[in-house]
Protein backbone atom coordinates (compact mmCIF):
# COMPACT_ATOMS: atom_id res chain seq x y z
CA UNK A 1 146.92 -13.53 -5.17
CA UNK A 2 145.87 -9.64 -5.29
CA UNK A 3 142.34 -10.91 -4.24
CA UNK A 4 143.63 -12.81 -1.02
CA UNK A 5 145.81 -10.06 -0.11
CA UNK A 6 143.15 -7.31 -0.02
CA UNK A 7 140.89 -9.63 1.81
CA UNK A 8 143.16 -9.73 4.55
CA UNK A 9 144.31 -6.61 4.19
CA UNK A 10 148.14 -7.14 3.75
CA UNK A 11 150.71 -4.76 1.92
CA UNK A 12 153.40 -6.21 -0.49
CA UNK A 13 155.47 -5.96 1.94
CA UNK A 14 153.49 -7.81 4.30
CA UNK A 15 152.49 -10.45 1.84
CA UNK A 16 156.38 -11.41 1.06
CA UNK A 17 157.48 -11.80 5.10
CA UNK A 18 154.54 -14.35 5.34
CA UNK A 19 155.80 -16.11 2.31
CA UNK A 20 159.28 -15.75 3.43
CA UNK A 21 157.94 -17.12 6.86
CA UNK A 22 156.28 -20.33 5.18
CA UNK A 23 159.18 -21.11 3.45
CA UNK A 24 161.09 -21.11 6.87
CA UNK A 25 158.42 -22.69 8.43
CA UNK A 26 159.06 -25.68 6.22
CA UNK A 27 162.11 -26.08 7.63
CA UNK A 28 161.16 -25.40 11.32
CA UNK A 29 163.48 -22.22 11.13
CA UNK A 30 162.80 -18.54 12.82
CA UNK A 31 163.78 -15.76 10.68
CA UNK A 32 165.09 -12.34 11.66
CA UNK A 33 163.53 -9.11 11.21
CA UNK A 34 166.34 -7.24 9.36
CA UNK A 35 166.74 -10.35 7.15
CA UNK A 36 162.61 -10.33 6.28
CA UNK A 37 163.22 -6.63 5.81
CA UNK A 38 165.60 -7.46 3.30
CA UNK A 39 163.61 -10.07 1.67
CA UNK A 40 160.65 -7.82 1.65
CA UNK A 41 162.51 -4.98 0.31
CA UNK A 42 161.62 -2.40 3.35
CA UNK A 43 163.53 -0.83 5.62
CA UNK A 44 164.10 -2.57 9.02
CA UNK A 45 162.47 0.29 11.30
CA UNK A 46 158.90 -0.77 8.41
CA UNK A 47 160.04 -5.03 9.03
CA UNK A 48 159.62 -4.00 12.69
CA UNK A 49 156.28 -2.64 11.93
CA UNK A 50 155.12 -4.72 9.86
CA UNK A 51 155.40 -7.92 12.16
CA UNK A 52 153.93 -6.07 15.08
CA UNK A 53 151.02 -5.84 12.86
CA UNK A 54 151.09 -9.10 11.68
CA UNK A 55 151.59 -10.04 15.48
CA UNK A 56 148.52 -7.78 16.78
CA UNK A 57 146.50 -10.58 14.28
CA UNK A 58 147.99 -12.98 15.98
CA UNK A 59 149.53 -14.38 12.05
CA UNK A 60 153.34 -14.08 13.52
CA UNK A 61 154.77 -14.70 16.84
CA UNK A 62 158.20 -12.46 17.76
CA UNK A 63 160.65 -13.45 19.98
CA UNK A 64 164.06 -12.51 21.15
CA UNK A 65 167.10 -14.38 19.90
CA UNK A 66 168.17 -16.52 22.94
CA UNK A 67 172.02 -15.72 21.52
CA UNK A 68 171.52 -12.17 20.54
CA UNK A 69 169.42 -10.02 22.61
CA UNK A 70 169.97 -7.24 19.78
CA UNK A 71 167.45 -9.53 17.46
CA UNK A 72 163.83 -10.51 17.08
CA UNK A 73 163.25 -13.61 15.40
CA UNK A 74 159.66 -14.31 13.84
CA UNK A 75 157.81 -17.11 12.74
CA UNK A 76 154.16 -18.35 11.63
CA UNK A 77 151.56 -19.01 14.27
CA UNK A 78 149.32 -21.90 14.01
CA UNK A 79 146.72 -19.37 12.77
CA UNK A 80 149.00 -18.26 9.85
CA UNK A 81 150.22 -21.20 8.94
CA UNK A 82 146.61 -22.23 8.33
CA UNK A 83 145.69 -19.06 6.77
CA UNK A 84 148.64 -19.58 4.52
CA UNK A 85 147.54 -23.13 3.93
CA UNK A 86 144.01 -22.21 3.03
CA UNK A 87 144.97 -19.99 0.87
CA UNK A 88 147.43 -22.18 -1.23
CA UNK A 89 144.86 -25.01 -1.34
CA UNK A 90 142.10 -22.31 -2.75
CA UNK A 91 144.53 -21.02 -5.27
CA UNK A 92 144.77 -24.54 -6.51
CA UNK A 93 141.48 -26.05 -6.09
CA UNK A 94 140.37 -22.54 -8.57
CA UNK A 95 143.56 -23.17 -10.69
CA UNK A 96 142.16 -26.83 -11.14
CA UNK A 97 138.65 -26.06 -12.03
CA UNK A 98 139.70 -23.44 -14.06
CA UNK A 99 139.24 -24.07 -17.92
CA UNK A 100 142.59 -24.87 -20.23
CA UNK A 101 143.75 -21.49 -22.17
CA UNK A 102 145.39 -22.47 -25.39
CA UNK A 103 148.41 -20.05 -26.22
């Protein structure tokens, strides 16, 4: 995973929200910034930053919380969701092809 995550330049930090985002994506659900801040283990005021990155690459769309003006809720864009995707199915196609290690 360290090789996907320098090629697209993500933190940690960053790297956890979009797998906290997949997961809720799963389940056609928008997540909160303050709860992927918790997730991610960052402050909110870095969550905040964070997905305005990840927006700026168009990876995340933000939105306000139709019941809560307070809160932003996130989710994958198409192009993150197939970044994600690609991803996944690389890890596995290279897991696959990789030899058996005997313990």
């Amino acid at each position: 995973m360290d090789r996907y995550i320098r090629e697209i330049s993500l933190s940690p930090a960053s790297w956890i929200i979009l797998l906290e985002l997949y997961s809720a994506d799963a389940v056609s659900k928008r997540l909160s910034v303050s709860s992927l801040g918790y997730a991610s283990g960052v402050s909110i005021a870095t969550a905040v930053r964070l997905t305005q990155s990840l927006e700026a690459r168009a990876i995340v769309e933000r939105q306000r919380d139709p019941h809560d003006a307070r809160r932003t809720n996130v989710a994958l864009s198409a192009r993150g969701r197939a970044t994600l995707r690609c991803i996944f199915d690389d890890c596995v196609a290279s897991r696959a092809a990789a030899p058996m290690q005997k313990n």
